[in-house]
N, C-alpha and C. Protein backbone atom coordinates (compact mmCIF):
# COMPACT_ATOMS: atom_id res chain seq x y z
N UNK A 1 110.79 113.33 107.99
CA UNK A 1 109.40 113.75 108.02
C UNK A 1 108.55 112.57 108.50
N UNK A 2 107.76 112.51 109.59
CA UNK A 2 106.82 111.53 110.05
C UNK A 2 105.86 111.70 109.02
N UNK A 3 105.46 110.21 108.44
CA UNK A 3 104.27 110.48 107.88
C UNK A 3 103.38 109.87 108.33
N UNK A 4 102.32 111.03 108.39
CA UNK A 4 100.90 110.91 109.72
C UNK A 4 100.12 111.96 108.95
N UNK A 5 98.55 112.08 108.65
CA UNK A 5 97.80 112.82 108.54
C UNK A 5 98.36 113.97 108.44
N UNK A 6 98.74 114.88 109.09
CA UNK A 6 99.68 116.18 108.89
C UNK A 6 100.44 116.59 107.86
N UNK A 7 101.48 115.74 107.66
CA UNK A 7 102.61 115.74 106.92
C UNK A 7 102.36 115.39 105.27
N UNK A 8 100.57 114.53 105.70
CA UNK A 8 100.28 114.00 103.68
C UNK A 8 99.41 115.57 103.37
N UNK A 9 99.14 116.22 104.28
CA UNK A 9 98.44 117.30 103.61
C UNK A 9 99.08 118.46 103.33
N UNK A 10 100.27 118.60 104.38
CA UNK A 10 101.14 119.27 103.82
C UNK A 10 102.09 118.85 102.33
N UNK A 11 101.97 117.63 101.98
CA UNK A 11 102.30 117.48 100.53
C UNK A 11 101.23 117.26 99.64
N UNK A 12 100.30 117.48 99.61
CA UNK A 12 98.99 118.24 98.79
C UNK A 12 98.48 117.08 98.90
N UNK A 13 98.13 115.93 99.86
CA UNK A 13 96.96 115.48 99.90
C UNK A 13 95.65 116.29 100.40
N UNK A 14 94.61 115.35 99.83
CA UNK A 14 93.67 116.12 100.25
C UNK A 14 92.20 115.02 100.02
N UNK A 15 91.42 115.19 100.83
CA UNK A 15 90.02 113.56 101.20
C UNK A 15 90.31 113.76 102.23
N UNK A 16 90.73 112.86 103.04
CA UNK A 16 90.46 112.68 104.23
C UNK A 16 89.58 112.04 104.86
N UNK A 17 88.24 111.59 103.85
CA UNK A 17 86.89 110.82 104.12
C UNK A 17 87.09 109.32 104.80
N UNK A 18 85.44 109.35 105.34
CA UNK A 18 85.73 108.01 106.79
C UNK A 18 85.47 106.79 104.78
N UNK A 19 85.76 105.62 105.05
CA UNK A 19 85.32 105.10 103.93
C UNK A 19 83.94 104.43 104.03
N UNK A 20 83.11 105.09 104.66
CA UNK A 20 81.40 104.82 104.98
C UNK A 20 80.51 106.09 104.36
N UNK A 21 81.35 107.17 104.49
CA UNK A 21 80.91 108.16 103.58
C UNK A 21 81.63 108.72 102.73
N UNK A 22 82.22 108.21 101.93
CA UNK A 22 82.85 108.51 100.72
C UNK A 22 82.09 108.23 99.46
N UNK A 23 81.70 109.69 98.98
CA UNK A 23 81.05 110.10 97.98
C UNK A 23 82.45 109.76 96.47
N UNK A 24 82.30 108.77 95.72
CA UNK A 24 82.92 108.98 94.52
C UNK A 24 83.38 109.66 93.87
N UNK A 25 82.51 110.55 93.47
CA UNK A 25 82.46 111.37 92.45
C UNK A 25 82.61 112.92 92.76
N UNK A 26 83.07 112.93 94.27
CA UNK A 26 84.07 113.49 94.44
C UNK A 26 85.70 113.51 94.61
N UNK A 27 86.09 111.94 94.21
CA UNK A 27 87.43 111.79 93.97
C UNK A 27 87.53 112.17 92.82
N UNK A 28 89.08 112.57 92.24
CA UNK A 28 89.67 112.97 90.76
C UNK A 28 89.84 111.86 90.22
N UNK A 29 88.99 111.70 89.22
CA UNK A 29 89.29 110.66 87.64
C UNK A 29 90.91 110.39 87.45
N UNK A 30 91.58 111.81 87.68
CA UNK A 30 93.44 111.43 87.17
C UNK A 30 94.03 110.72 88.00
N UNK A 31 95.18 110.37 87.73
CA UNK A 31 95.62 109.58 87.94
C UNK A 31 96.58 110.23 89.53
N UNK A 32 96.87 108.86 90.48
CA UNK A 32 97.26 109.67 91.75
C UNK A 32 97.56 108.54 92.75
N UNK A 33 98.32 108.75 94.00
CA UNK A 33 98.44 108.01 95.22
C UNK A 33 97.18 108.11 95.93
N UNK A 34 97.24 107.43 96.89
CA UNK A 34 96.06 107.50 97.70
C UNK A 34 96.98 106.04 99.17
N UNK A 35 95.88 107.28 100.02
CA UNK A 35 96.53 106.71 101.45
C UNK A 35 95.26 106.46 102.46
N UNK A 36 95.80 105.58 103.29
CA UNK A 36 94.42 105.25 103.64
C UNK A 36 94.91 104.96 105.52
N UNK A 37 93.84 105.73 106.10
CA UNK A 37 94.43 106.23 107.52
C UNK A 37 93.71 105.57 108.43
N UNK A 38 93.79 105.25 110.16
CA UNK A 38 92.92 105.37 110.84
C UNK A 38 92.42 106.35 111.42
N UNK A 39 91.22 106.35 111.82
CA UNK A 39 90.57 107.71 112.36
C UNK A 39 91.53 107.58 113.97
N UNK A 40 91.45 108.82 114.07
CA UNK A 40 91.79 109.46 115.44
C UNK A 40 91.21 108.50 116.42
N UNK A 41 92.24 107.96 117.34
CA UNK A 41 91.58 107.19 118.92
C UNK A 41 91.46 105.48 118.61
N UNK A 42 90.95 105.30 117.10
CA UNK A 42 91.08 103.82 116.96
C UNK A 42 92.06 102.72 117.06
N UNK A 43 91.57 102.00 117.49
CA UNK A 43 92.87 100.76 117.72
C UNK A 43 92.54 99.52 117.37
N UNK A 44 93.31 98.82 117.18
CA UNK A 44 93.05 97.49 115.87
C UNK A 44 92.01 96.18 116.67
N UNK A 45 91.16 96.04 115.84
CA UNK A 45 90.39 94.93 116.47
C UNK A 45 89.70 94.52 115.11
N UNK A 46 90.66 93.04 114.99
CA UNK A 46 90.81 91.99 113.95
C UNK A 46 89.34 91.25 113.54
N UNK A 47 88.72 90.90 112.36
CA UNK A 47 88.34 90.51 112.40
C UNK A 47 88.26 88.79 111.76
N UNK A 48 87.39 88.14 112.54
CA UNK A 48 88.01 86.59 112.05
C UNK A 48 88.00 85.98 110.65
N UNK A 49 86.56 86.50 109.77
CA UNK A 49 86.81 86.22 108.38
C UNK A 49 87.00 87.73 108.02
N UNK A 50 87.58 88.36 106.93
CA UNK A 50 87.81 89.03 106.22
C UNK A 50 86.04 89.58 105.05
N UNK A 51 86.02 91.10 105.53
CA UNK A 51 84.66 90.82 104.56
C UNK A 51 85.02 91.66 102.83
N UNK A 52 86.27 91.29 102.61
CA UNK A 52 86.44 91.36 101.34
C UNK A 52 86.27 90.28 100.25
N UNK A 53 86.00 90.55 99.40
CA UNK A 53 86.09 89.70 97.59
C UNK A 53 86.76 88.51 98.04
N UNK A 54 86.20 87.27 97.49
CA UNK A 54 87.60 86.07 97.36
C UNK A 54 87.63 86.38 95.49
N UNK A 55 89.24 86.54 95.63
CA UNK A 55 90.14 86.73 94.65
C UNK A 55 90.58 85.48 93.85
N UNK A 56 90.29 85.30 92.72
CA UNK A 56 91.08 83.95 92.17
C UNK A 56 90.85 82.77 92.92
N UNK A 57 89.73 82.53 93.85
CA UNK A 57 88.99 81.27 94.23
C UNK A 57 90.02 81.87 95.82
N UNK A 58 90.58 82.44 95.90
CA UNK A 58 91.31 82.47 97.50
C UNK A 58 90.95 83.78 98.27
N UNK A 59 90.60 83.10 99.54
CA UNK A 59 90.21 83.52 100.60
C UNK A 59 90.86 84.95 101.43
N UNK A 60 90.66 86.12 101.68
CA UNK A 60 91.66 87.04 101.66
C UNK A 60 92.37 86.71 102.97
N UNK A 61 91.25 86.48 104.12
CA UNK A 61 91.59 86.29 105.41
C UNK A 61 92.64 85.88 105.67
N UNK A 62 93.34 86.40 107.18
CA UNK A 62 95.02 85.94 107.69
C UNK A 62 94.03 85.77 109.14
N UNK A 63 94.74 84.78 109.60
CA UNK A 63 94.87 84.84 111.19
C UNK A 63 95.11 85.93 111.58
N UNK A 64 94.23 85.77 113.04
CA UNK A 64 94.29 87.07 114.32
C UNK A 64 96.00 86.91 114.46
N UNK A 65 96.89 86.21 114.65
CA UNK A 65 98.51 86.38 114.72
C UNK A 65 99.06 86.48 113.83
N UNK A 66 98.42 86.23 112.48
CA UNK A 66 99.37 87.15 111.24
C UNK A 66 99.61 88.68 110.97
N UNK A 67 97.58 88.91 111.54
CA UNK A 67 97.15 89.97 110.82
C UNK A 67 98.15 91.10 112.71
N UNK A 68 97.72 90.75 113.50
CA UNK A 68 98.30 91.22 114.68
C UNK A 68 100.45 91.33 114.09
N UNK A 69 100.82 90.68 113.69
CA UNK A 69 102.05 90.73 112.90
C UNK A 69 102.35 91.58 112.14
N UNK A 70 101.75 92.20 111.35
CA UNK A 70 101.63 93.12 110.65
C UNK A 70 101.31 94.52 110.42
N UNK A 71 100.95 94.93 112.06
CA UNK A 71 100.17 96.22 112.82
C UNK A 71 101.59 96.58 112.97
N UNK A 72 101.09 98.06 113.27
CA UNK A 72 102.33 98.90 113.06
C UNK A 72 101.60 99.63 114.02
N UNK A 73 102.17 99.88 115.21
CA UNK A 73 101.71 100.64 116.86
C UNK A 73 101.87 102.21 116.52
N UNK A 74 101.26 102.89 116.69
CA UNK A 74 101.17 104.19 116.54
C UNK A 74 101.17 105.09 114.97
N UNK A 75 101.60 104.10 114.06
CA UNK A 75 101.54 104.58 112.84
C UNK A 75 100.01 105.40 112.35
N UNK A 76 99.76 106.32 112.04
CA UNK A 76 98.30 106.79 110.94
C UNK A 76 98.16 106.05 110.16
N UNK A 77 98.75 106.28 108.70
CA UNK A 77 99.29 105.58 107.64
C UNK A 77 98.88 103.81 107.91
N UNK A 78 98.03 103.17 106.88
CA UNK A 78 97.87 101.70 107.28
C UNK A 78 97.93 101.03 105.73
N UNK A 79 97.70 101.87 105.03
CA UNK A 79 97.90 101.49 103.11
C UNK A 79 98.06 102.70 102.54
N UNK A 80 99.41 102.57 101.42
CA UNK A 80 99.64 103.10 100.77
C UNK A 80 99.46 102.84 99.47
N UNK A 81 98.67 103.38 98.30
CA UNK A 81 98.59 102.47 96.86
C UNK A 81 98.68 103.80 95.89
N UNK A 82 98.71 102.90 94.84
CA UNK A 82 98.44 104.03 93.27
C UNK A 82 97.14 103.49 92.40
N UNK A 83 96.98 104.68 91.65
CA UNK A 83 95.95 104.25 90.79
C UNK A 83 96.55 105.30 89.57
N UNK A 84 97.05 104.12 88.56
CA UNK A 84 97.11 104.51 87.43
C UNK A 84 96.52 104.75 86.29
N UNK A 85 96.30 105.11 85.15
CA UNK A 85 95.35 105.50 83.92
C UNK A 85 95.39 104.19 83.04
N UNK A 86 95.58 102.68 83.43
CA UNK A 86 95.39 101.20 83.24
C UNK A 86 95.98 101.49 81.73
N UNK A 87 95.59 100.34 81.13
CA UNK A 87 96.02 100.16 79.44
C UNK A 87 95.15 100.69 78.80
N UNK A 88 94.24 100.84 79.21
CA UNK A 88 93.00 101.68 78.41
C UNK A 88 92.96 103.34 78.85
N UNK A 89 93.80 103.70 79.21
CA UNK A 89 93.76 104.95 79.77
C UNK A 89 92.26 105.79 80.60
N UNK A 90 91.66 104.91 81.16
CA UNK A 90 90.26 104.93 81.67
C UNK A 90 90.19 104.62 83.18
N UNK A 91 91.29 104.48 83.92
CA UNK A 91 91.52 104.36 85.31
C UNK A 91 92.08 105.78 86.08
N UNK A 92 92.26 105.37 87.17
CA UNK A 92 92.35 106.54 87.61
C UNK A 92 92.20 106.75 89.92
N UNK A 93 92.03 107.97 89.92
CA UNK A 93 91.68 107.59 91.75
C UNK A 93 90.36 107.19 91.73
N UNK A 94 89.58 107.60 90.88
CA UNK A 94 88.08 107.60 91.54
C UNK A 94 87.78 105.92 91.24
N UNK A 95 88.23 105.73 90.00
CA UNK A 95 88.17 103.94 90.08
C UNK A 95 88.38 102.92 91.14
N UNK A 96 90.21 103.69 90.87
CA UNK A 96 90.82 102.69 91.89
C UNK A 96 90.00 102.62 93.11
N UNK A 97 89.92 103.57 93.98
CA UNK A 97 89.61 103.55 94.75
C UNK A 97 87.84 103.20 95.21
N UNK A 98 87.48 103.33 94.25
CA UNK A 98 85.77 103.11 94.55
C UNK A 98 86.04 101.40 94.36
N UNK A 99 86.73 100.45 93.57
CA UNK A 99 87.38 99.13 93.60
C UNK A 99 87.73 98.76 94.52
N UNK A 100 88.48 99.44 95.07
CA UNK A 100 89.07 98.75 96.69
C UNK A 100 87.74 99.24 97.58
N UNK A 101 87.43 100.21 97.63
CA UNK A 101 86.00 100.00 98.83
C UNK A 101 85.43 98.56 98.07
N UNK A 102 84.82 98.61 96.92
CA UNK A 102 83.77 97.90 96.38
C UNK A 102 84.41 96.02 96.95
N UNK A 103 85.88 96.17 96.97
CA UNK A 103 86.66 94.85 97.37
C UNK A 103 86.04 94.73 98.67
N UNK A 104 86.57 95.69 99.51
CA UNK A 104 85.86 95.32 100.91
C UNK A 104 84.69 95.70 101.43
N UNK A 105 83.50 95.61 100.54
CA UNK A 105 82.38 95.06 100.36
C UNK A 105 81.53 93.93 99.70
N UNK A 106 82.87 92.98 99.39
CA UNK A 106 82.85 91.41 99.22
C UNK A 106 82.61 91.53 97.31
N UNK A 107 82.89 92.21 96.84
CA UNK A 107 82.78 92.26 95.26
C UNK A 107 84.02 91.57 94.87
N UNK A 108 83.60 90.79 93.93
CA UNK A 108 85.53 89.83 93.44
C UNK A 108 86.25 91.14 93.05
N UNK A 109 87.31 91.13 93.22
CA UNK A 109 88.59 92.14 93.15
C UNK A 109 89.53 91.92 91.85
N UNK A 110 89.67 92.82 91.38
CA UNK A 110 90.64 92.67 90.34
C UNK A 110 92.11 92.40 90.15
N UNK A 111 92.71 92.55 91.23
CA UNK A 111 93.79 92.18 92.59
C UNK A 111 93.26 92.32 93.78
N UNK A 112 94.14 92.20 94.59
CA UNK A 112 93.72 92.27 96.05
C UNK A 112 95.16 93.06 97.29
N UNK A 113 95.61 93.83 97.03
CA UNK A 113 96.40 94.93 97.31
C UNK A 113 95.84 95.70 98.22
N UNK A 114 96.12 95.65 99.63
CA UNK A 114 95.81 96.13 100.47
C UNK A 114 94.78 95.34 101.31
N UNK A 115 94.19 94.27 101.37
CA UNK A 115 93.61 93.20 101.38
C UNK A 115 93.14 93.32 103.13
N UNK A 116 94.37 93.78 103.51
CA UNK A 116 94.43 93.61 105.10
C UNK A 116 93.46 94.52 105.74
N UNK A 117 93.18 95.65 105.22
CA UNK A 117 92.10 96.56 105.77
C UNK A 117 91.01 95.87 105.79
N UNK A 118 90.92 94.86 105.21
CA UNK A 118 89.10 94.73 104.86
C UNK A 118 88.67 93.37 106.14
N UNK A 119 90.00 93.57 107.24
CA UNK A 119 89.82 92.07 107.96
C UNK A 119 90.06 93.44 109.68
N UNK A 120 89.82 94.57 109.44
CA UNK A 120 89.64 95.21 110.70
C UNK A 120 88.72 95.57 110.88
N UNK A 121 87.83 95.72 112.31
CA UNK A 121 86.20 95.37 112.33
C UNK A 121 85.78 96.98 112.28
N UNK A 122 86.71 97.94 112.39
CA UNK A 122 86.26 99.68 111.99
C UNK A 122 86.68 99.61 110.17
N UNK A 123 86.71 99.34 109.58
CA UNK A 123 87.61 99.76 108.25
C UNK A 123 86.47 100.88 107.68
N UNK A 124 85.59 100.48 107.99
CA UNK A 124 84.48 102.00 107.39
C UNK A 124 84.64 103.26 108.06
N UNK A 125 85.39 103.14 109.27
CA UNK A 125 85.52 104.40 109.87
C UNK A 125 86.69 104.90 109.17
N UNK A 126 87.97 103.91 108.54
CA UNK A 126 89.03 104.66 108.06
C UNK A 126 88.86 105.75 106.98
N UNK A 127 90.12 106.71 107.08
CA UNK A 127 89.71 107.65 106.13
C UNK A 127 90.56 107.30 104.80
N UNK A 128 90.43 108.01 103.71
CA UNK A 128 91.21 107.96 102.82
C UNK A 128 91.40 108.92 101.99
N UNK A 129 92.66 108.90 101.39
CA UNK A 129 93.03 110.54 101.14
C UNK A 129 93.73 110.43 99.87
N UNK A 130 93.94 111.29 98.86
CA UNK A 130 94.68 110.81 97.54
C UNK A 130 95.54 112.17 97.30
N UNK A 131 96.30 112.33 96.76
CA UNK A 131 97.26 113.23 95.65
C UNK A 131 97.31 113.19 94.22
N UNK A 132 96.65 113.81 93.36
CA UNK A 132 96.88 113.52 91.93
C UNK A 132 98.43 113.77 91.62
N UNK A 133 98.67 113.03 90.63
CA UNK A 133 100.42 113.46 90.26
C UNK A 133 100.18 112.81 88.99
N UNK A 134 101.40 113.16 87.79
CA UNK A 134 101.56 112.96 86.53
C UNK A 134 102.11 111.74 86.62
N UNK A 135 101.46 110.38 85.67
CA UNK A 135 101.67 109.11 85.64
C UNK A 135 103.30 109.00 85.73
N UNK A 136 104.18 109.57 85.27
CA UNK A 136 105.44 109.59 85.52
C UNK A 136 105.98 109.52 86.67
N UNK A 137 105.57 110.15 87.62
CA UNK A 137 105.92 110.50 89.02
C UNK A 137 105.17 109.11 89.47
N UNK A 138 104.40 108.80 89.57
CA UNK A 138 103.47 107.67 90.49
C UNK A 138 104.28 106.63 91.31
N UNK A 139 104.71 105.58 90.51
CA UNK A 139 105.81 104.81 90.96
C UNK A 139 106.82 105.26 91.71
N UNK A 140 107.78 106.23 91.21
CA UNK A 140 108.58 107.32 92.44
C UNK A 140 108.09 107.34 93.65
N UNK A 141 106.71 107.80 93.60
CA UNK A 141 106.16 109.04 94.30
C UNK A 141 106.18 108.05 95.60
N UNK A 142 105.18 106.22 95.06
CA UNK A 142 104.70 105.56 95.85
C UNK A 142 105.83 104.99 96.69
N UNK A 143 106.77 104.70 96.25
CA UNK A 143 108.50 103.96 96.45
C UNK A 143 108.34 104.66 97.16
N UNK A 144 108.63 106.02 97.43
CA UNK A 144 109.14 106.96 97.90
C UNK A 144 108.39 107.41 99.57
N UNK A 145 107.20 107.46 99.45
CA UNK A 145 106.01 107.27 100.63
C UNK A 145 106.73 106.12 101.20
N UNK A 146 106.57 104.77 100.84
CA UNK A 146 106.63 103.75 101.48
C UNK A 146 107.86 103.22 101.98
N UNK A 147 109.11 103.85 101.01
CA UNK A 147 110.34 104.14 101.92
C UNK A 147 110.45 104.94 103.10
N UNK A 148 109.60 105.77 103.28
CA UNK A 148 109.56 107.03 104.38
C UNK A 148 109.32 106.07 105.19
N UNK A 149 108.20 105.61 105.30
CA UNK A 149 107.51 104.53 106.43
C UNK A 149 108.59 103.78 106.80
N UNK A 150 109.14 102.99 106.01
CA UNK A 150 110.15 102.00 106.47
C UNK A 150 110.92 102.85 107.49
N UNK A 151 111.68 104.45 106.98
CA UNK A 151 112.49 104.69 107.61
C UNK A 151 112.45 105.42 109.23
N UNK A 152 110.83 105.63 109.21
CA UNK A 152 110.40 105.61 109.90
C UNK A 152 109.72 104.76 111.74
N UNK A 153 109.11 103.56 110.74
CA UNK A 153 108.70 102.15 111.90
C UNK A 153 109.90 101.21 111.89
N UNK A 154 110.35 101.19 110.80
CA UNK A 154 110.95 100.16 110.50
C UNK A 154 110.32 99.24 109.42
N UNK A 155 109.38 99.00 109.04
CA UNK A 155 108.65 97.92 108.41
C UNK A 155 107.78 98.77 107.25
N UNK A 156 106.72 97.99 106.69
CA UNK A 156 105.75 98.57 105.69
C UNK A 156 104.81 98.80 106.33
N UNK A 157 103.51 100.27 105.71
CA UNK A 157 102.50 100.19 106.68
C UNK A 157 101.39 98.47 106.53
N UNK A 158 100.79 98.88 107.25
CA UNK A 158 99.91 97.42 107.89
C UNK A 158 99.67 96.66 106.48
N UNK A 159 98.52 96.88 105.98
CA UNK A 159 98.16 96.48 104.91
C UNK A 159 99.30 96.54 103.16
N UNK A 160 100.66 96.88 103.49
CA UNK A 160 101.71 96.86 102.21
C UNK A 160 102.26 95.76 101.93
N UNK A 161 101.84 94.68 101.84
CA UNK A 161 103.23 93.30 101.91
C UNK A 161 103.90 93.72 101.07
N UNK A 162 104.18 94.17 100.11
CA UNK A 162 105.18 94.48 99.22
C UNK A 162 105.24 95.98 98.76
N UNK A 163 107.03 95.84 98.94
CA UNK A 163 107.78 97.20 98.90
C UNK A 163 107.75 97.69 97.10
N UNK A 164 106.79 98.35 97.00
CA UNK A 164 107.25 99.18 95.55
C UNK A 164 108.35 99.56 95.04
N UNK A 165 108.74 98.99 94.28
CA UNK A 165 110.60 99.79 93.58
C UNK A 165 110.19 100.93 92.96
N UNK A 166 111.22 101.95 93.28
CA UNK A 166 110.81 103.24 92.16
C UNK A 166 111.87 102.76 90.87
N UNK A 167 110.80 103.95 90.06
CA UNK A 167 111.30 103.79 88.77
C UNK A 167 112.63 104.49 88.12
């Protein structure tokens, strides 16, 4: 199965929003994956500082030949993440994800996971899309996405440095 816009909605994703107009509080509170796409026609154009959060006193930014290293040519798919119900059971998609915009709108970050979007000069045009699933499944679910990709490009999408183990 290619996974591309198509193929996540045929497994019950559903958003799709550019991340410039993404209304919150229309994401689901539960807990869920979430994928994060380029719009149709765009093509990568790096930018030199990064306008995300510095994390733990460090700088998110990679070089134009790291971040160019890490592009994946024709892929949709550019981050794959989860958002779980945290230790306080008070997390969720609409968090997670309003966190990672709020990251790459220079707010300190609580990690920095996915980091790489916030150093491409469209990232507000990207869309982003989620799946609720039962905290059990999550880890699977995400392994499991991001194995596809591998078996797919070969590599992780753009923004994944690290391969999720399922559970």
């Amino acid at each position: 199965m290619p996974l591309n816009r198509k193929s996540l909605k045929e497994h019950g994703f559903t958003g799709f929003r550019p991340l410039r107009d993404l209304d919150t509080n229309r994401i689901p509170q539960r807990q869920g994956i979430f994928a994060v796409l380029r719009s149709p026609g765009m093509e990568p154009r790096f930018l030199a500082k990064s306008t995300a959060g510095i994390f733990k006193k460090k700088d998110p930014s990679l070089s134009q030949a790291d971040l160019a290293a890490e592009w994946v040519d024709d892929a949709d798919v550019l981050f794959l993440g989860k958002a779980g119900a945290g230790s306080k059971g008070n997390r969720g998609l609409r968090r997670q994800i309003s966190e990672f915009v709020d990251f790459g709108r220079g707010k300190p970050p609580g990690h920095w996971d996915g980091r790489l979007i916030w150093q491409l000069a469209d990232a507000e045009s990207l869309l982003v899309a989620w799946k609720e699933l039962p905290p059990e499944e999550l880890t699977p679910a995400l392994a499991e996405y991001q194995a596809e990709f591998v078996r797919q490009y070969g590599r992780l999408p753009f923004a994944n440095l690290v391969q999720t183990r399922g559970a």
